[in-house]
PDB file of N, CA and C in Angstrom:
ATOM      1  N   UNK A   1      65.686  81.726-168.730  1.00  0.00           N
ATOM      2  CA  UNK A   1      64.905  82.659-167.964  1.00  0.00           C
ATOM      3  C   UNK A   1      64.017  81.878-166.996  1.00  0.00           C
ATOM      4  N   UNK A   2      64.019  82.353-165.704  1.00  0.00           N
ATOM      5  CA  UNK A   2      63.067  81.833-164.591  1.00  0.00           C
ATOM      6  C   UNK A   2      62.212  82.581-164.075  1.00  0.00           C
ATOM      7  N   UNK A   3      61.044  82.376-163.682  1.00  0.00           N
ATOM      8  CA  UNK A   3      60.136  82.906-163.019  1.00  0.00           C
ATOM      9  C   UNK A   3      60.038  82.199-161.631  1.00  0.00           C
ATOM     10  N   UNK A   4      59.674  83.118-160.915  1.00  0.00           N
ATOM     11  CA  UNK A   4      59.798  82.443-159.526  1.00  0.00           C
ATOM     12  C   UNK A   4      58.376  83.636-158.856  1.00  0.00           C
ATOM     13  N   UNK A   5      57.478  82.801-158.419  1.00  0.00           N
ATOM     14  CA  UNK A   5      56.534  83.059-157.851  1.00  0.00           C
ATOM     15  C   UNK A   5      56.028  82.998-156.327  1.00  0.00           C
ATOM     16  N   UNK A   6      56.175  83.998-155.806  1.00  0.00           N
ATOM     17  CA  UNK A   6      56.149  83.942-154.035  1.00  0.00           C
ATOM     18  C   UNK A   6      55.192  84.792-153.526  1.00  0.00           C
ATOM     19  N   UNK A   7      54.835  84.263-152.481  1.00  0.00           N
ATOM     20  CA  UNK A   7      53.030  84.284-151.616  1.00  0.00           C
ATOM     21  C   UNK A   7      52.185  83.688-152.238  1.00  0.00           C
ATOM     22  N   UNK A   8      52.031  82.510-152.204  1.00  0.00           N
ATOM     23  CA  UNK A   8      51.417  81.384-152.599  1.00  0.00           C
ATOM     24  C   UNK A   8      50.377  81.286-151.048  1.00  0.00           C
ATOM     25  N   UNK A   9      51.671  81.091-150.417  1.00  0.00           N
ATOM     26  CA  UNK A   9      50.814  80.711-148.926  1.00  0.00           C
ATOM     27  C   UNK A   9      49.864  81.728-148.303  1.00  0.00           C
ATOM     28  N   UNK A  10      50.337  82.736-148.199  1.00  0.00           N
ATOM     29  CA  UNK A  10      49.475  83.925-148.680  1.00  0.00           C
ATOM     30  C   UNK A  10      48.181  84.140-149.226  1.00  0.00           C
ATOM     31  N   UNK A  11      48.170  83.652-150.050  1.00  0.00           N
ATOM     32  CA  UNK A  11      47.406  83.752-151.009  1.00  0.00           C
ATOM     33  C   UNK A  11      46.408  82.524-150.475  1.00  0.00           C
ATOM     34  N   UNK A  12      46.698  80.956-150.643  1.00  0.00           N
ATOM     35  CA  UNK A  12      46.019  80.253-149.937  1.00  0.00           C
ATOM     36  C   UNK A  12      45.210  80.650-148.872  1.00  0.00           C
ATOM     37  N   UNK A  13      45.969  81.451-147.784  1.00  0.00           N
ATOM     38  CA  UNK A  13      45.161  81.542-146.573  1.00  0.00           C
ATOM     39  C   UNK A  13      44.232  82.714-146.423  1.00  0.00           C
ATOM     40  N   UNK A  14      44.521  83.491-147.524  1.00  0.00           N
ATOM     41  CA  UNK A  14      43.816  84.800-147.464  1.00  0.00           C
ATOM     42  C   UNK A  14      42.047  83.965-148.331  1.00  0.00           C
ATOM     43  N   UNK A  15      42.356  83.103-149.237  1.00  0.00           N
ATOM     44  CA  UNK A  15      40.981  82.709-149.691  1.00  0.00           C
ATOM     45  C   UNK A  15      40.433  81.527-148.577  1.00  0.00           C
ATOM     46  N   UNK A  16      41.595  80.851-147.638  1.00  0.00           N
ATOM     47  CA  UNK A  16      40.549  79.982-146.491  1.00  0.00           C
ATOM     48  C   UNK A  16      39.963  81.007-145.370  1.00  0.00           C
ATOM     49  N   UNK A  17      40.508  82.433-145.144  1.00  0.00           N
ATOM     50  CA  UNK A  17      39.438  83.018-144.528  1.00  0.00           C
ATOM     51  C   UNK A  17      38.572  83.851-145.245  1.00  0.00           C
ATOM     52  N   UNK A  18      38.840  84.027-146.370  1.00  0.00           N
ATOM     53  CA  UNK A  18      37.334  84.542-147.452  1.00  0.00           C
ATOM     54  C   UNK A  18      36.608  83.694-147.392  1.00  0.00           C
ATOM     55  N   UNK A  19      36.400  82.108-147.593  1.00  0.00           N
ATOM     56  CA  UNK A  19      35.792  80.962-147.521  1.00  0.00           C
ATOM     57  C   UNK A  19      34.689  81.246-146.056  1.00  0.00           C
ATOM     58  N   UNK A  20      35.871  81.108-145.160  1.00  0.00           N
ATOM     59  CA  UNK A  20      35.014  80.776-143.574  1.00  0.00           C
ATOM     60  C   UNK A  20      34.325  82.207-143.186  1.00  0.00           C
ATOM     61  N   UNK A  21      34.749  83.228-144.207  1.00  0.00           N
ATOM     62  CA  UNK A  21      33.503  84.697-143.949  1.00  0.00           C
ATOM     63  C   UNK A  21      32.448  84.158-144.497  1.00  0.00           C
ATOM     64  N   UNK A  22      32.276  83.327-146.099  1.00  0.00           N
ATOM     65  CA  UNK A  22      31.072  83.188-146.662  1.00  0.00           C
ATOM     66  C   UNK A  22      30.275  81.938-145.972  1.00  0.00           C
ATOM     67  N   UNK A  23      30.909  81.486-145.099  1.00  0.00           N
ATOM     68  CA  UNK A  23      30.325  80.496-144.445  1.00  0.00           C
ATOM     69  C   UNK A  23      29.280  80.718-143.643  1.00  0.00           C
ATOM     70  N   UNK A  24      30.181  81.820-142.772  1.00  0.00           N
ATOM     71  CA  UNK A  24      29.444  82.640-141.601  1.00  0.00           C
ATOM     72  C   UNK A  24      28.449  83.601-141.680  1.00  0.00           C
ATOM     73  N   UNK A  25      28.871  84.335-143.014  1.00  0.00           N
ATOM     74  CA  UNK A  25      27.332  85.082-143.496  1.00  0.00           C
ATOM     75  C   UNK A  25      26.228  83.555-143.953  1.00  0.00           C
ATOM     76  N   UNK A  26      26.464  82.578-144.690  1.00  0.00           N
ATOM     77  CA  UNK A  26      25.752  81.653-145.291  1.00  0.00           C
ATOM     78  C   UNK A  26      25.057  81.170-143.965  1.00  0.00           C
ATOM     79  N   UNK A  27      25.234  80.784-142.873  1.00  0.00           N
ATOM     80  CA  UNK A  27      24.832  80.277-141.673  1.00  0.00           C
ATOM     81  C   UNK A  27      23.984  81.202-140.973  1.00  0.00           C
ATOM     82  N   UNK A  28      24.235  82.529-140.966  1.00  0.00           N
ATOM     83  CA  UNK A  28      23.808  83.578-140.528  1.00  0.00           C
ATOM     84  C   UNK A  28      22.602  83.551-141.076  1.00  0.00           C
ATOM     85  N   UNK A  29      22.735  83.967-142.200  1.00  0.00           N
ATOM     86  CA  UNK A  29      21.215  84.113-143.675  1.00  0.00           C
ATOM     87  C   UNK A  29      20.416  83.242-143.207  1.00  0.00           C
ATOM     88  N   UNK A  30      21.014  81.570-143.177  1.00  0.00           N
ATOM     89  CA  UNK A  30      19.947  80.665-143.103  1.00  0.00           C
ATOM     90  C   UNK A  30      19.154  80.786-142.045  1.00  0.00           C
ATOM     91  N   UNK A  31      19.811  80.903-140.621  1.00  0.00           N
ATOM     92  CA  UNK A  31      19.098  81.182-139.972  1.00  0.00           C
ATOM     93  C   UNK A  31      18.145  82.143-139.558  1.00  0.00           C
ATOM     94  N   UNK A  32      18.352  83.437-140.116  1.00  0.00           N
ATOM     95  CA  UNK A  32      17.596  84.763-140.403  1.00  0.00           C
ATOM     96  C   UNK A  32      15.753  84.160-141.232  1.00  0.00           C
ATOM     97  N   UNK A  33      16.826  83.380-142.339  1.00  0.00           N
ATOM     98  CA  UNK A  33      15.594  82.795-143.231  1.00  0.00           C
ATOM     99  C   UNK A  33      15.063  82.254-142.639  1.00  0.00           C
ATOM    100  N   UNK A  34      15.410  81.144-141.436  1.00  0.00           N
ATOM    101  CA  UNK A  34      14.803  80.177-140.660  1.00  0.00           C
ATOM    102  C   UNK A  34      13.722  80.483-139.495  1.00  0.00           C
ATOM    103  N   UNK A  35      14.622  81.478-139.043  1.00  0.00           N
ATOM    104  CA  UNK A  35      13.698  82.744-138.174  1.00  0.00           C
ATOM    105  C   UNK A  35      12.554  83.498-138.271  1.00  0.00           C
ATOM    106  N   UNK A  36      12.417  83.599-139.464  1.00  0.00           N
ATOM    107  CA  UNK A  36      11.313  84.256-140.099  1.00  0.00           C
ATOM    108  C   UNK A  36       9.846  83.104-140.571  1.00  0.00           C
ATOM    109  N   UNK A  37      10.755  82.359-141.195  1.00  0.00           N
ATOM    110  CA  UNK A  37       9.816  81.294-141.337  1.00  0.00           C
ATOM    111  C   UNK A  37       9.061  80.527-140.049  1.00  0.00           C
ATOM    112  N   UNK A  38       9.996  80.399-138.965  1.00  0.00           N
ATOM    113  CA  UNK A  38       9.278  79.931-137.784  1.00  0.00           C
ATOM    114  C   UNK A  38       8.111  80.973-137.571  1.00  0.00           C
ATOM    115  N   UNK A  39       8.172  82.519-137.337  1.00  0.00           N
ATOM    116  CA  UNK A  39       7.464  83.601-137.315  1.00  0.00           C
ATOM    117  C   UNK A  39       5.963  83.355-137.881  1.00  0.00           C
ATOM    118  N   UNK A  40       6.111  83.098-138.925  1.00  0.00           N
ATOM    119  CA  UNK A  40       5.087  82.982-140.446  1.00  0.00           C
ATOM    120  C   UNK A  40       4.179  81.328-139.810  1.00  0.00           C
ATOM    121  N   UNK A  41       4.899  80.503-139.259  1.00  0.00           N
ATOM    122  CA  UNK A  41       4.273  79.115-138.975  1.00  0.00           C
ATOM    123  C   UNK A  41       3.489  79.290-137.620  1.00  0.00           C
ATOM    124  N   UNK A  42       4.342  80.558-136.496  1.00  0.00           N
ATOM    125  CA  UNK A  42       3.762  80.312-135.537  1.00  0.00           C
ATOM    126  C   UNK A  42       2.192  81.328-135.490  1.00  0.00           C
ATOM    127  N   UNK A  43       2.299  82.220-136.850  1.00  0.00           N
ATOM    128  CA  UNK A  43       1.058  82.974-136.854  1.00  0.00           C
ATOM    129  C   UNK A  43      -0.328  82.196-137.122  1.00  0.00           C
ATOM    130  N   UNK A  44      -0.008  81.239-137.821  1.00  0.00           N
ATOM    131  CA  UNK A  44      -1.253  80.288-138.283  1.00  0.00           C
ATOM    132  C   UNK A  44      -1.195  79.215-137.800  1.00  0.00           C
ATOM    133  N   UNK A  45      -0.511  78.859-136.682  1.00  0.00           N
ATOM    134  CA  UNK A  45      -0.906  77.335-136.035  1.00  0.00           C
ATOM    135  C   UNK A  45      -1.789  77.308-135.034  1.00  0.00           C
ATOM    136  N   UNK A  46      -2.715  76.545-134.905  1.00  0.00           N
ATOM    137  CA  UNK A  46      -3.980  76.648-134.503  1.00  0.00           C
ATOM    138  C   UNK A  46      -3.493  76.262-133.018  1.00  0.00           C
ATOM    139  N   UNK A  47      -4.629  76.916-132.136  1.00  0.00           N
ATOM    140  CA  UNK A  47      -3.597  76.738-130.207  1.00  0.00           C
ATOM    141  C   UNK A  47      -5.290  76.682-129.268  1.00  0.00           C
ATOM    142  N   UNK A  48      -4.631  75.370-128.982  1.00  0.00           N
ATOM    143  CA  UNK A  48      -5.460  74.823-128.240  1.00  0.00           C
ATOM    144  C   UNK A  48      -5.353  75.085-126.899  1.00  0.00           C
ATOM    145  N   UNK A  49      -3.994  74.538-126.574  1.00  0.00           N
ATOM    146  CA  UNK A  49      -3.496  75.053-125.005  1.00  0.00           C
ATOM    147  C   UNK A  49      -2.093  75.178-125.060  1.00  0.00           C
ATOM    148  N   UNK A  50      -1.161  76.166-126.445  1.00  0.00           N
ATOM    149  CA  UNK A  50      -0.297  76.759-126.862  1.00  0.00           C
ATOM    150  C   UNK A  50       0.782  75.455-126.936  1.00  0.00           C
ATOM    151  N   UNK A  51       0.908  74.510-126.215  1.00  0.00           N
ATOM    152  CA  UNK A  51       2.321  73.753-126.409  1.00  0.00           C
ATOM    153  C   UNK A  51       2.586  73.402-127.986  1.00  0.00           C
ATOM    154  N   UNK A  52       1.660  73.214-128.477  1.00  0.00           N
ATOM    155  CA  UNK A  52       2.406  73.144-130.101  1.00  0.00           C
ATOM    156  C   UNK A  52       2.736  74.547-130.833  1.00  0.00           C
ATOM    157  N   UNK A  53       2.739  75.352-130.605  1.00  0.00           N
ATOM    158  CA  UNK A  53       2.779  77.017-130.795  1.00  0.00           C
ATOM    159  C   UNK A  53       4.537  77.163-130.118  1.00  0.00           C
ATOM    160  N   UNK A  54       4.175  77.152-128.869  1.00  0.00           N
ATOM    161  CA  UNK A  54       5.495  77.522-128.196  1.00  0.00           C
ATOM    162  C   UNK A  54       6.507  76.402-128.699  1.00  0.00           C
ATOM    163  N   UNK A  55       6.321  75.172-129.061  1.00  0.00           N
ATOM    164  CA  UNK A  55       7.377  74.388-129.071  1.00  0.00           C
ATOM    165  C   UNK A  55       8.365  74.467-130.859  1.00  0.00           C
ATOM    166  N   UNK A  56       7.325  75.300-131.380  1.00  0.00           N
ATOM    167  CA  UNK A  56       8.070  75.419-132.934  1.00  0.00           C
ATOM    168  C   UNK A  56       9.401  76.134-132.736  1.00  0.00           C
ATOM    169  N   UNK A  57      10.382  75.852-133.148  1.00  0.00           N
ATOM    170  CA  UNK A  57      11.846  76.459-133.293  1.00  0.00           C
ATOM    171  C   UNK A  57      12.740  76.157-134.269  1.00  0.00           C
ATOM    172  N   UNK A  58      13.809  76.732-134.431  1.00  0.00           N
ATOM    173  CA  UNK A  58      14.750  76.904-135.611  1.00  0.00           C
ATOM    174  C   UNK A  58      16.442  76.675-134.923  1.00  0.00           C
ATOM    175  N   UNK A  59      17.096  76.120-135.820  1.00  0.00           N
ATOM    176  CA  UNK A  59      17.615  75.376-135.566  1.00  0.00           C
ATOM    177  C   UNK A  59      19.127  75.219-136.962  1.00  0.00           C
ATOM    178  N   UNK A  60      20.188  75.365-136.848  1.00  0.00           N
ATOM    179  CA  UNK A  60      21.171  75.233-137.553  1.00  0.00           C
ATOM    180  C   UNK A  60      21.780  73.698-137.216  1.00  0.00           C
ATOM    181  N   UNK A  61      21.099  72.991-138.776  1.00  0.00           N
ATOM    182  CA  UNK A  61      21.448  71.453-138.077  1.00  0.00           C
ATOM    183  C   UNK A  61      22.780  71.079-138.997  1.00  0.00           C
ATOM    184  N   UNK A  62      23.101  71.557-140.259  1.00  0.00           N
ATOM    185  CA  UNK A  62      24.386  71.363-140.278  1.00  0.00           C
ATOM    186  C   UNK A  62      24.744  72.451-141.260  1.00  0.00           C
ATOM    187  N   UNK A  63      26.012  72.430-140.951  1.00  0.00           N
ATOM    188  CA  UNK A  63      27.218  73.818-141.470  1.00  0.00           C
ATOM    189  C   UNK A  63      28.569  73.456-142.009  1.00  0.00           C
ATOM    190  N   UNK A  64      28.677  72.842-143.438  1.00  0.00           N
ATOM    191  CA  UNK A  64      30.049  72.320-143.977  1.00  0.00           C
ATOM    192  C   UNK A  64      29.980  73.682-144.519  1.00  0.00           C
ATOM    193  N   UNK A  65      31.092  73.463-145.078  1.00  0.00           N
ATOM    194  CA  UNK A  65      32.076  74.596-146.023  1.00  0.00           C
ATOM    195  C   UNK A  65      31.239  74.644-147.142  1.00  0.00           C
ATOM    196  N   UNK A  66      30.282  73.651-147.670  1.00  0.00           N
ATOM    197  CA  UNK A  66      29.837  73.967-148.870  1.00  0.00           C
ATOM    198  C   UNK A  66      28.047  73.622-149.007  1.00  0.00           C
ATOM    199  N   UNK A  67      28.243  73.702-147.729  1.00  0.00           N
ATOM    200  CA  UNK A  67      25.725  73.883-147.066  1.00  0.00           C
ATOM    201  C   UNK A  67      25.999  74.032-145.896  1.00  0.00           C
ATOM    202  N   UNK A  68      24.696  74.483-146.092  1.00  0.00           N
ATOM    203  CA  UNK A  68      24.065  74.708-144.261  1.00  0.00           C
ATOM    204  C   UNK A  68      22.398  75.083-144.922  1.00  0.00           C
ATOM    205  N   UNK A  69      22.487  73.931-143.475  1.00  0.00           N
ATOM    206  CA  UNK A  69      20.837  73.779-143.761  1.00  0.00           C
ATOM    207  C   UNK A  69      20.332  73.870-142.272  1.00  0.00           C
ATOM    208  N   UNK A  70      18.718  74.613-141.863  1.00  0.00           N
ATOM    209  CA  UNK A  70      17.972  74.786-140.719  1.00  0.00           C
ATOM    210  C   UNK A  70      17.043  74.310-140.835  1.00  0.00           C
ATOM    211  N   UNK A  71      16.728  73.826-139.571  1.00  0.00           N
ATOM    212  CA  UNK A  71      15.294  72.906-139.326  1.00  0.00           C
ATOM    213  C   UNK A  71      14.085  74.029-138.705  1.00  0.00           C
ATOM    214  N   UNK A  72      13.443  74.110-139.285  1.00  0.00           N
ATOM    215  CA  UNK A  72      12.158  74.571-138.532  1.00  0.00           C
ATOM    216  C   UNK A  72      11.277  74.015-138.418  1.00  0.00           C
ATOM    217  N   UNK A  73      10.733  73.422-137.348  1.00  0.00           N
ATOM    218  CA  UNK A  73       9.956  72.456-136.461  1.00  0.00           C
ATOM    219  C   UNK A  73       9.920  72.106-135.185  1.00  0.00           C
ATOM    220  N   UNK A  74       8.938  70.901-135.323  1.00  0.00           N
ATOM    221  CA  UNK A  74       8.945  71.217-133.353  1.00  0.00           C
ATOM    222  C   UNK A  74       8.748  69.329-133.001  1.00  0.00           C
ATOM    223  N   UNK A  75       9.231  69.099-132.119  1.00  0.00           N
ATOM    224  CA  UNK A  75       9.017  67.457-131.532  1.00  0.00           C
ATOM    225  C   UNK A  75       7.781  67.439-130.844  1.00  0.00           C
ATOM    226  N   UNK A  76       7.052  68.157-130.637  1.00  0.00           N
ATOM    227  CA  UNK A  76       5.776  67.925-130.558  1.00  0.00           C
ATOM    228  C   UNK A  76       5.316  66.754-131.184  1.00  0.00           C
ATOM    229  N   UNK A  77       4.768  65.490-130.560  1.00  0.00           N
ATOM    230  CA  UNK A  77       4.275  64.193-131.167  1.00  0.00           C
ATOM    231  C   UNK A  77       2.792  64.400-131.933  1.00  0.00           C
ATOM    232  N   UNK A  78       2.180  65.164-131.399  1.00  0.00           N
ATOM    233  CA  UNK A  78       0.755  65.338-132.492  1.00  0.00           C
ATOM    234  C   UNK A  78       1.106  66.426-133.975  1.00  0.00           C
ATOM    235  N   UNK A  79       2.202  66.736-133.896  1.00  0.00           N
ATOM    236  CA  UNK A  79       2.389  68.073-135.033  1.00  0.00           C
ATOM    237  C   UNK A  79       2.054  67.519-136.353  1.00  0.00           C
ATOM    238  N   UNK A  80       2.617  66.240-136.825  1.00  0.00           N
ATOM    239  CA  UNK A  80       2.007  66.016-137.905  1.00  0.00           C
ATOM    240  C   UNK A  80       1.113  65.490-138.289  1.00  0.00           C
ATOM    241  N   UNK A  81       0.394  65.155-137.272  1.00  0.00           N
ATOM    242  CA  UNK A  81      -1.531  65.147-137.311  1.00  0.00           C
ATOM    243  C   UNK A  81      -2.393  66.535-137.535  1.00  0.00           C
ATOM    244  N   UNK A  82      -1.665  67.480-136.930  1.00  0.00           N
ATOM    245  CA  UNK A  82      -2.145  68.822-137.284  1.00  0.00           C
ATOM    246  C   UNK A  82      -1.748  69.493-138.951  1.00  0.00           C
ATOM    247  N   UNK A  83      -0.471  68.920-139.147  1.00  0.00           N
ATOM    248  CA  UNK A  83      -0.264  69.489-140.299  1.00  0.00           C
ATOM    249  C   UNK A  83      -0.723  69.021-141.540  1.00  0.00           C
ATOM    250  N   UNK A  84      -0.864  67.585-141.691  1.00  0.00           N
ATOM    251  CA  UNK A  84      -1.685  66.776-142.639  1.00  0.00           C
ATOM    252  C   UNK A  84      -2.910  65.981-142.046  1.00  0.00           C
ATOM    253  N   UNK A  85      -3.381  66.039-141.146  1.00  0.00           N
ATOM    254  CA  UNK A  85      -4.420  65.317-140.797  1.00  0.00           C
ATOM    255  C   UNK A  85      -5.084  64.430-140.368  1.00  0.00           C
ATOM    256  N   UNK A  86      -6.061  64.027-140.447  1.00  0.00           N
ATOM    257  CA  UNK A  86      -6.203  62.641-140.005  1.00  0.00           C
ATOM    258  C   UNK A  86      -7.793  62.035-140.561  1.00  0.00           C
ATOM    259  N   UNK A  87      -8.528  60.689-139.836  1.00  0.00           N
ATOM    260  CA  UNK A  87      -9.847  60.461-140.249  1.00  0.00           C
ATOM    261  C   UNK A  87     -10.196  61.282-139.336  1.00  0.00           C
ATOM    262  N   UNK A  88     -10.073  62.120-138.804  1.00  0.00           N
ATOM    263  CA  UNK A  88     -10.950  62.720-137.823  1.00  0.00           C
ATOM    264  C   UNK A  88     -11.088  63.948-137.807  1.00  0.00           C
ATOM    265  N   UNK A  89     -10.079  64.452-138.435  1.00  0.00           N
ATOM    266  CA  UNK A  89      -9.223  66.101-138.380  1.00  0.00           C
ATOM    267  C   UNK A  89      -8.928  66.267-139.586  1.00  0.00           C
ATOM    268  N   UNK A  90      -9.073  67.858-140.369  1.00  0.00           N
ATOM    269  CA  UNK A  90      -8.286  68.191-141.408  1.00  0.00           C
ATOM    270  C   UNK A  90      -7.150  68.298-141.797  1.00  0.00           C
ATOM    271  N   UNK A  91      -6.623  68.921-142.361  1.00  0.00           N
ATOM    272  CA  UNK A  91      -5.338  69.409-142.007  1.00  0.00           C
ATOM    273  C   UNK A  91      -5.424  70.886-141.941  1.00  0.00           C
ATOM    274  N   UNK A  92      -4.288  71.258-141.373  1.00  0.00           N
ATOM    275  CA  UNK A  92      -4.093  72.611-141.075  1.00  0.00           C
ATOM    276  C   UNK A  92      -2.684  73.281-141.797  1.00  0.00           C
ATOM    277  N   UNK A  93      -2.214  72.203-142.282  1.00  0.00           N
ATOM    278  CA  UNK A  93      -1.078  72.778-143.048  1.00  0.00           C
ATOM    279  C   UNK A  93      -0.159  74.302-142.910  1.00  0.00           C
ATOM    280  N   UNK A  94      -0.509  74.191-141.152  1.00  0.00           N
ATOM    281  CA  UNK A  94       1.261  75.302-141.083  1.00  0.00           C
ATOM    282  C   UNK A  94       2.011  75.927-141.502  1.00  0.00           C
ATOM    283  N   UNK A  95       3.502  74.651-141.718  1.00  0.00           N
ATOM    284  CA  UNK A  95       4.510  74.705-142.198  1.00  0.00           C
ATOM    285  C   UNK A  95       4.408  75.107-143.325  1.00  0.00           C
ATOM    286  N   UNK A  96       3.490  74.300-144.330  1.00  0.00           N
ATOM    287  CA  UNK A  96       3.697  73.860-145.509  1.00  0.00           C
ATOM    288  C   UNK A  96       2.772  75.394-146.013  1.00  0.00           C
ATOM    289  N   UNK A  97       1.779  75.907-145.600  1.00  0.00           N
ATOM    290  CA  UNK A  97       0.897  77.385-145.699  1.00  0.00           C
ATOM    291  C   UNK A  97       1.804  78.406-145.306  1.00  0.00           C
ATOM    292  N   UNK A  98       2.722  78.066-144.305  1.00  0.00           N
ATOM    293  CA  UNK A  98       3.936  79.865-143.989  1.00  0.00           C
ATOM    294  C   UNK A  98       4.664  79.885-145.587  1.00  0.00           C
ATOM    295  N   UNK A  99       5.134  78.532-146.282  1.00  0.00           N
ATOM    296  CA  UNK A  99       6.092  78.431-146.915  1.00  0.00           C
ATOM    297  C   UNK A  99       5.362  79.359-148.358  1.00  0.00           C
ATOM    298  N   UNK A 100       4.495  78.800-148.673  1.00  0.00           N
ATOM    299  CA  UNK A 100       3.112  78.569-149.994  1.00  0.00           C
ATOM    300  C   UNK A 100       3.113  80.313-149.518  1.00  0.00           C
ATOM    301  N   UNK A 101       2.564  80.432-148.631  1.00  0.00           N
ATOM    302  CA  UNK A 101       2.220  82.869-148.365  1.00  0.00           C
ATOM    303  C   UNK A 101       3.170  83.530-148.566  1.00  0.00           C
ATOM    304  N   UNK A 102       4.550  82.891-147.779  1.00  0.00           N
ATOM    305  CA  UNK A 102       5.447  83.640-147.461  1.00  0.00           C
ATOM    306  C   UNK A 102       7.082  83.793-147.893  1.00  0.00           C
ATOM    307  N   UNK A 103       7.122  82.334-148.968  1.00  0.00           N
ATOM    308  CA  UNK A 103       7.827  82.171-149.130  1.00  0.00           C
ATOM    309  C   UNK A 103       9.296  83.212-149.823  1.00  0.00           C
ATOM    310  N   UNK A 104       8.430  84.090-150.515  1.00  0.00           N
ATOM    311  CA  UNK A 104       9.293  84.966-151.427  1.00  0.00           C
ATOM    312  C   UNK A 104      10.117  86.329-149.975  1.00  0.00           C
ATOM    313  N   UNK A 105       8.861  86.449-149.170  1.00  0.00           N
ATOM    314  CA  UNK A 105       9.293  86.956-148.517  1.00  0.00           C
ATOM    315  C   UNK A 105      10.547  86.658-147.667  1.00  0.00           C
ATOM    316  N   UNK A 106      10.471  85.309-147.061  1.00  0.00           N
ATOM    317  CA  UNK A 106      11.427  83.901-146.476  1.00  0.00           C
ATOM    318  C   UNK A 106      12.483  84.612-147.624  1.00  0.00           C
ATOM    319  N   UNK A 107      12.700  84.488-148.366  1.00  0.00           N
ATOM    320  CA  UNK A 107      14.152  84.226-149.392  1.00  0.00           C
ATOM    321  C   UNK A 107      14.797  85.903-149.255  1.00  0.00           C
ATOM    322  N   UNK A 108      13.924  86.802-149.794  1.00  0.00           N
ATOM    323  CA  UNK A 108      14.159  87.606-149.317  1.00  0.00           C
ATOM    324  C   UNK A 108      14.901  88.703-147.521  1.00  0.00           C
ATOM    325  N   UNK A 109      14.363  87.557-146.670  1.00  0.00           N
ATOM    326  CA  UNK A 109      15.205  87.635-145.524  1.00  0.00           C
ATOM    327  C   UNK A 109      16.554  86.993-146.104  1.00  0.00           C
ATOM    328  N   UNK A 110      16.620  85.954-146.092  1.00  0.00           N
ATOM    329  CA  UNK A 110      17.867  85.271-146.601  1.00  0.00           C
ATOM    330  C   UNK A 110      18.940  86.622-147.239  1.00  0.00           C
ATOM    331  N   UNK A 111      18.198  86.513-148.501  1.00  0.00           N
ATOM    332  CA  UNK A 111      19.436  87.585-149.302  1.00  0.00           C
ATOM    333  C   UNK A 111      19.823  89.061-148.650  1.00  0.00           C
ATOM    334  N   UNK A 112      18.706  89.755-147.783  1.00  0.00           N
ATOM    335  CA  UNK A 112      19.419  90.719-147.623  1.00  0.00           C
ATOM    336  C   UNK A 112      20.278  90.446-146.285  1.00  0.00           C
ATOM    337  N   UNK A 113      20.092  89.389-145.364  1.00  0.00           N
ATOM    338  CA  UNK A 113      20.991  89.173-144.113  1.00  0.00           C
ATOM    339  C   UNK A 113      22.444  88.423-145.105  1.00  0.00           C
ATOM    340  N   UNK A 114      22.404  88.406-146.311  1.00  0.00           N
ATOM    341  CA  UNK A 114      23.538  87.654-146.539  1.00  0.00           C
ATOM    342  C   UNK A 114      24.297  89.061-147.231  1.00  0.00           C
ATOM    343  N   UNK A 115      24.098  90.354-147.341  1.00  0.00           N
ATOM    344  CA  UNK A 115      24.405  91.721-148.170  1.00  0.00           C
ATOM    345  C   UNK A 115      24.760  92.291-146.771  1.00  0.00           C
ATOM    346  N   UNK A 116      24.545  91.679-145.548  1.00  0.00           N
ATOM    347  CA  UNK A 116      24.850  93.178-144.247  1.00  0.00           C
ATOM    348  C   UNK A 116      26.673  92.326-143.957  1.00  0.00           C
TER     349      UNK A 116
END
């Protein structure tokens, strides 16, 4: 007795584009999450003459099949004098204060942009 089993290939390709959907929602989310969090950083950063305000952004810095991760930050050269401080200056802790308030909220973007 033989068994003989056919749509294999089929089958393969139907889970490499289930894969590259969860990718695309996963990339999506992060950045939703990322989006929000920039939101939350740019409410409490202190603005002197706005360029460190305007220059915060988000950012999809990499996207394999199995992470994706976003940057939220800014190349602003004084930013991390503002965010931890200095002998002269406090800190103001931003980033690290959107994350600490808002964070549950942050995750919460995530999961429901990863359910639409």
């Amino acid at each position: 007795m033989a068994i003989r089993v056919t749509g294999i290939a089929d089958v393969l390709e139907s889970l490499a584009r289930g894969i590259q959907g969860i990718s695309e929602k996963t990339a999506k989310a992060t950045m939703q999450a990322g989006l929000k969090t920039e939101y939350f950083v740019k409410q409490i950063t202190p603005v002197r003459t706005g360029n460190l305000k305007s220059n915060i952004n988000t950012q999809v810095i990499s996207k394999a099949k199995d992470k994706v991760e976003a940057f939220v930050g800014t190349n602003v050269s004084y930013a991390p004098y503002v965010e931890f401080g200095n002998q002269k200056m406090e800190p103001r802790a931003m980033f690290r204060r959107a994350i600490d308030e808002h964070g549950k909220e942050i995750w919460e973007t995530f999961n429901n942009s990863l359910k639409k």
